[in-house]
Protein backbone atom coordinates (compact mmCIF):
# COMPACT_ATOMS: atom_id res chain seq x y z
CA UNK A 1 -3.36 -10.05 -17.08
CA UNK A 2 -1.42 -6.75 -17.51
CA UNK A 3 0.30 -4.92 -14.98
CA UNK A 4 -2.15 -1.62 -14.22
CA UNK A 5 0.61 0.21 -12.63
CA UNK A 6 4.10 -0.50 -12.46
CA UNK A 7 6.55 2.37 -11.20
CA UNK A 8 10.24 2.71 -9.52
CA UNK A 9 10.94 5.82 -8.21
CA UNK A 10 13.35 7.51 -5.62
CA UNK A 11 11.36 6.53 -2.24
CA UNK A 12 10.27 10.45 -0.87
CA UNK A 13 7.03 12.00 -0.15
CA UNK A 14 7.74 14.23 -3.21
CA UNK A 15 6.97 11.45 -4.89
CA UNK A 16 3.79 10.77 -3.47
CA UNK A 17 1.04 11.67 -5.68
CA UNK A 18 2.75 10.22 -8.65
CA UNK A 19 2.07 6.87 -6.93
CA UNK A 20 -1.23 7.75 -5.76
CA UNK A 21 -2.64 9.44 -9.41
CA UNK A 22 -1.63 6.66 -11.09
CA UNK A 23 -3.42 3.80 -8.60
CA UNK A 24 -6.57 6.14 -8.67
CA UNK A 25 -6.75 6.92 -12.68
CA UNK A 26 -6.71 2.75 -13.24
CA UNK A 27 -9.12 2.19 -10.41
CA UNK A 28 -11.46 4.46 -11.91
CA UNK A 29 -11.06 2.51 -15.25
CA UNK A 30 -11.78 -0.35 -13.93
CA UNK A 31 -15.09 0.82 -12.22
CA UNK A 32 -14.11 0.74 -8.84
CA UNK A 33 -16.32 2.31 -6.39
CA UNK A 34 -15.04 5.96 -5.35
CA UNK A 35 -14.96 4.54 -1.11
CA UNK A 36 -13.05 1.33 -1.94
CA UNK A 37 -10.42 4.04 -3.72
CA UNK A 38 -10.44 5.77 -0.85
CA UNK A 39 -9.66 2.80 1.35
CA UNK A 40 -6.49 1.38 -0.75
CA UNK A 41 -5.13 4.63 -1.50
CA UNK A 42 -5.20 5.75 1.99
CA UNK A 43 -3.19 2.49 2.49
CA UNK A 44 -0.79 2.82 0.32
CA UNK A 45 -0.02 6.44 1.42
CA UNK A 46 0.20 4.95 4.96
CA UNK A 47 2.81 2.54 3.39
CA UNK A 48 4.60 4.75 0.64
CA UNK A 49 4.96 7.46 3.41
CA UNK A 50 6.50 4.72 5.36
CA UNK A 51 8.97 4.07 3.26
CA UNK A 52 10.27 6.97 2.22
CA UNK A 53 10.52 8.04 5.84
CA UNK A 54 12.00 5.19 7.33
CA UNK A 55 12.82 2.64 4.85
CA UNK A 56 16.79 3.94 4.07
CA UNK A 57 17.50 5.92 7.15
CA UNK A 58 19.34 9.09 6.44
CA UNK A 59 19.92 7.40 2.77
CA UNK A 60 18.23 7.86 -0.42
CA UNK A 61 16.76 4.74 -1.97
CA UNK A 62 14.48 3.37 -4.33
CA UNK A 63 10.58 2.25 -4.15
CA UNK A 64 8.85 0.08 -6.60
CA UNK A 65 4.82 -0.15 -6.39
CA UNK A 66 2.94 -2.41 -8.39
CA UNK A 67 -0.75 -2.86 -9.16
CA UNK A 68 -2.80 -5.18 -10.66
CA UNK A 69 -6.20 -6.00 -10.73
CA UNK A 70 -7.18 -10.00 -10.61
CA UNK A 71 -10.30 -11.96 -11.19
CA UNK A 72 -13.79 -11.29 -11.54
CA UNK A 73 -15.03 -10.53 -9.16
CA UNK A 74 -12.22 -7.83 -8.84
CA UNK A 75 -9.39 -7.69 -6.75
CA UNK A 76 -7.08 -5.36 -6.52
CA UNK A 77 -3.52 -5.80 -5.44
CA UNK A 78 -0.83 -3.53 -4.61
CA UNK A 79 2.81 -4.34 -4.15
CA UNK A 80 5.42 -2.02 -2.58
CA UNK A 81 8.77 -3.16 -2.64
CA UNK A 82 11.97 -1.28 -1.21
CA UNK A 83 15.88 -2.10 -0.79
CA UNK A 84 15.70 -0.67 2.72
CA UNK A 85 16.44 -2.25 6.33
CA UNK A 86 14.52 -5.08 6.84
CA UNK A 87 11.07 -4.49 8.92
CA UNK A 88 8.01 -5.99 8.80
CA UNK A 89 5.24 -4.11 9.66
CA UNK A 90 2.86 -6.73 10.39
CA UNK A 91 5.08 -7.95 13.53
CA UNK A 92 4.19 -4.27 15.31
CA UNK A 93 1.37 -5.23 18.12
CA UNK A 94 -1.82 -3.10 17.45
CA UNK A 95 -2.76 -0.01 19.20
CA UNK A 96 -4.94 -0.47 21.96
CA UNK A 97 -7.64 1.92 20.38
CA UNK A 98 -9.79 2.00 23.82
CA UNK A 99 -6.80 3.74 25.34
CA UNK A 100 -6.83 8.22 24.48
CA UNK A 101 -4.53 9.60 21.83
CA UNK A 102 -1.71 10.34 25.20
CA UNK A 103 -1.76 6.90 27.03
CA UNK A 104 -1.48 5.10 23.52
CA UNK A 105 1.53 6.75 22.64
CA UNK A 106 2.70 7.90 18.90
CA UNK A 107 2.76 5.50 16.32
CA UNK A 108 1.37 1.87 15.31
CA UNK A 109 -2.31 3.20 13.96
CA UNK A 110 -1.36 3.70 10.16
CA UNK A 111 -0.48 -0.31 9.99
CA UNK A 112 -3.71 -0.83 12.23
CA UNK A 113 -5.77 1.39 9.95
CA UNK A 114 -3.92 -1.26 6.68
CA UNK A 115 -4.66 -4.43 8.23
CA UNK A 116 -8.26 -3.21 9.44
CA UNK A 117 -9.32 -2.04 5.84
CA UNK A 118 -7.31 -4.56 3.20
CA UNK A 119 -8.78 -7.74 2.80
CA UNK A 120 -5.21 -9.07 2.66
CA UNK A 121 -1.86 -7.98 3.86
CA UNK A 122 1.74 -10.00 3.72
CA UNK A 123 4.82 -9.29 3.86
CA UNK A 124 7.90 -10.93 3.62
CA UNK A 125 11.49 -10.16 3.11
CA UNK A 126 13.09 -11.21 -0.28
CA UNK A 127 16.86 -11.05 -2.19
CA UNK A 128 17.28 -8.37 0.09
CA UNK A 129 13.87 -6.19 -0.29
CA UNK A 130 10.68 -5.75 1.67
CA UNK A 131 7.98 -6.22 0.31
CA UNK A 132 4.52 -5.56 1.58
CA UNK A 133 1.57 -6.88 -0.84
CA UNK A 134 -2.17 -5.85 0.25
CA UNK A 135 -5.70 -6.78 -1.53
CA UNK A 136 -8.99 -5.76 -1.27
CA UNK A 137 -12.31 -6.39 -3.69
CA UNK A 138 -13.22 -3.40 -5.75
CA UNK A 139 -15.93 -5.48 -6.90
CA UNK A 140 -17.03 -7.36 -11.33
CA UNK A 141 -14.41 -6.23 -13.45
CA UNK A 142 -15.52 -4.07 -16.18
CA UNK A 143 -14.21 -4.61 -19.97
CA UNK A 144 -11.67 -2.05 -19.86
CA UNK A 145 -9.71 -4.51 -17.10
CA UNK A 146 -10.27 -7.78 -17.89
């Protein structure tokens, strides 16, 4: 199996798309269907954006996000990794989404929105780095992946 996407780059929205061009151009390879793109990549941006915002504080730091894409039939799987405080996401309670935009407060739906979508989500805190690995089925693996 070869790694689709492997980056490290300095962890900032300016860095963004560069993530998020490279996850889409090796989905489309691989034949995945244009909504199931739509669904990871909106998670990772959740997640990228999370990092770079919050991940090293006032600090600059580092992100690494990996993707490969397993078995037939396919899976992808994305890995973000970071040197930042330790936080796991998954701990946060979800939104109460019957509750309006001003009783539920500000934050907590971009996880919510992750862990409703992926098929998988973990994290867990490693030698000092977060990291946050989600799946989902993008459905038989074409040639050009396998």
């Amino acid at each position: 199996m070869e790694r689709m996407v492997d980056l490290k780059l300095q962890a900032s929205n300016d860095t963004l798309y560069t993530v998020l061009d490279a996850i889409e151009a090796h989905l489309t390879k691989c034949g995945c269907p244009k909504s199931v793109q739509t669904e990871i990549l909106v998670a990772v941006e959740e997640l990228y954006v999370n990092i770079a915002s919050y991940a090293y504080g006032d600090k600059k730091g580092e992100a690494a996000v990996q993707m490969d894409v397993l078995g037939d039939p396919g899976r992808c799987r994305v890995t973000l990794i970071d040197h930042g405080m330790p936080y796991n996401p998954l701990e946060k309670e979800d939104p109460d989404i019957t509750l309006s935009a001003e009783e539920r407060g500000i934050g907590g739906l971009g996880i919510y929105m992750v862990k409703q979508t992926m098929d998988h989500v973990e994290y867990r805190y490693e030698n000092g780095c977060n990291i946050l690995t989600i799946e989902k089925g993008i459905g038989p693996e074409e040639n050009a992946c396998g």
